[in-house]
Protein backbone atom coordinates (compact mmCIF):
# COMPACT_ATOMS: atom_id res chain seq x y z
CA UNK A 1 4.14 -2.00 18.18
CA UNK A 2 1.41 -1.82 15.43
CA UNK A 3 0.75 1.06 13.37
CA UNK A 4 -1.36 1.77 10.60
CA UNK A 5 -0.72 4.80 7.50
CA UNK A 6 -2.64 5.76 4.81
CA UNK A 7 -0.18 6.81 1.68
CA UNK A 8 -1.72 7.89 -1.52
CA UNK A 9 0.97 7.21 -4.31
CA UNK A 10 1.86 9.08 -7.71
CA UNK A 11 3.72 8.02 -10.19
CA UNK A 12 4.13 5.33 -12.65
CA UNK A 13 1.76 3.39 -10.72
CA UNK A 14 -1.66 2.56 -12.42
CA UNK A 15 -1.20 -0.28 -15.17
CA UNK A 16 2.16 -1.56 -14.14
CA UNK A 17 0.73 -4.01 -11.21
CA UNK A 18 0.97 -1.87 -8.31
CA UNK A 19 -2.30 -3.09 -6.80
CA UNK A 20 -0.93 -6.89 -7.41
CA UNK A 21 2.21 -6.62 -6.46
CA UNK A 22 1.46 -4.23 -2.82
CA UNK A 23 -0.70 -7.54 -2.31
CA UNK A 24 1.59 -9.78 -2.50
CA UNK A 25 4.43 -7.98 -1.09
CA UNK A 26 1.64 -7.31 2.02
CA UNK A 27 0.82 -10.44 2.35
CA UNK A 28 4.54 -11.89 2.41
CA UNK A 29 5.25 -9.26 5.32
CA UNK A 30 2.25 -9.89 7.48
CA UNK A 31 0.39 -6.94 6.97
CA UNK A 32 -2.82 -6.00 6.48
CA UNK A 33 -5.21 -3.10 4.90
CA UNK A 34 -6.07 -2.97 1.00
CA UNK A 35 -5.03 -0.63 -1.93
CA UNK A 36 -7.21 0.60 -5.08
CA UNK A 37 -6.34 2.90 -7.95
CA UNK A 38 -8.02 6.29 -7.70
CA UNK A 39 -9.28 8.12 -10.53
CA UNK A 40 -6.80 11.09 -10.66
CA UNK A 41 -4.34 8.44 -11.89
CA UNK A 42 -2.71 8.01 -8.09
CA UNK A 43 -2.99 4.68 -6.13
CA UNK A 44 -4.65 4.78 -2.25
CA UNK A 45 -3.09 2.14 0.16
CA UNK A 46 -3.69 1.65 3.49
CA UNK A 47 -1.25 -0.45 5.51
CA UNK A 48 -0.87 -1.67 9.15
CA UNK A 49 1.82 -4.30 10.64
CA UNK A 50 4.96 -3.27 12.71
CA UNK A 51 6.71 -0.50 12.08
CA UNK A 52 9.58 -1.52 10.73
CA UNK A 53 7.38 -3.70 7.76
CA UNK A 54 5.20 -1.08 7.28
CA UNK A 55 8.03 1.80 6.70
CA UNK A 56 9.93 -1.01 4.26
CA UNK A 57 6.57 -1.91 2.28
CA UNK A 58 6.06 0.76 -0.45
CA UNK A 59 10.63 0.12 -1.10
CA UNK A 60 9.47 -3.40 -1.73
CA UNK A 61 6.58 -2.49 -3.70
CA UNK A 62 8.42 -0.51 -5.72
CA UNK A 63 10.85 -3.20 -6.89
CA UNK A 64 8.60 -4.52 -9.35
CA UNK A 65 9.02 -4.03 -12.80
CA UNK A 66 7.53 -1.00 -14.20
CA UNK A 67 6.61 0.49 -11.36
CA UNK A 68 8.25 3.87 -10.20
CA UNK A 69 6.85 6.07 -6.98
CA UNK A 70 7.49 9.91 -7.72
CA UNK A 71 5.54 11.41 -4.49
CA UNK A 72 3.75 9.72 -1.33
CA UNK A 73 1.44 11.34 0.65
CA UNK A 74 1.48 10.04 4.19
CA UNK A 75 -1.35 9.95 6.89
CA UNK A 76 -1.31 8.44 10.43
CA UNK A 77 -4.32 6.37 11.46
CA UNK A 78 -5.68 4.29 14.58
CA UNK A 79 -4.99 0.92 14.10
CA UNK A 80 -8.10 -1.46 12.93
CA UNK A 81 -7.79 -4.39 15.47
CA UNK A 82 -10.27 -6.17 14.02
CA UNK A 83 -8.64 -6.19 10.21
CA UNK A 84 -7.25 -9.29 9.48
CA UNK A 85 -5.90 -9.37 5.95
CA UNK A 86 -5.18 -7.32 2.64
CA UNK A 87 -7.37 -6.53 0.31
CA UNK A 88 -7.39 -5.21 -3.55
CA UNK A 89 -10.21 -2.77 -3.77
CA UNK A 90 -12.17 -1.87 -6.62
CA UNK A 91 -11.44 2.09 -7.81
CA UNK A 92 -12.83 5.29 -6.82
């Protein structure tokens, strides 16, 4: 079953290749959706696959150097049927 959540990430997370490496880590797992720093300092991704990828994706992202998650916010969306990749999105 697909599912889609939006988490919004703090932590040692802008400058360390968070964006990069949630791309790549994405794109290995089969999911799609995009991420983008925000301008408080936190980090927005959006992420939809099966469950079980998308509740393992942000412990993968997180095993890249540098990078450390302190707090995740966590929303439920609908799933985007039409989406068919991952994207790196340009701040806001």
């Amino acid at each position: 079953m697909k599912i889609r959540r939006r988490y919004v990430v703090s932590g040692s997370v802008q400058g360390v290749g968070f964006r990069y490496r949630a791309y790549y880590v994405a794109r290995d797992m089969g999911l799609t959706g995009y991420v983008r720093n925000m301008f408080n300092g936190d980090v927005e991704v959006e992420v939809q696959g099966d469950e079980d990828s998308v509740m393992a994706f942000l412990m993968k992202v997180e095993e890249g150097h540098f990078i450390h998650i302190d707090n995740v916010r966590t929303t439920k969306l609908e799933v985007d049927e039409f989406e068919r990749d991952f994207s790196v999105r340009d701040s806001y």
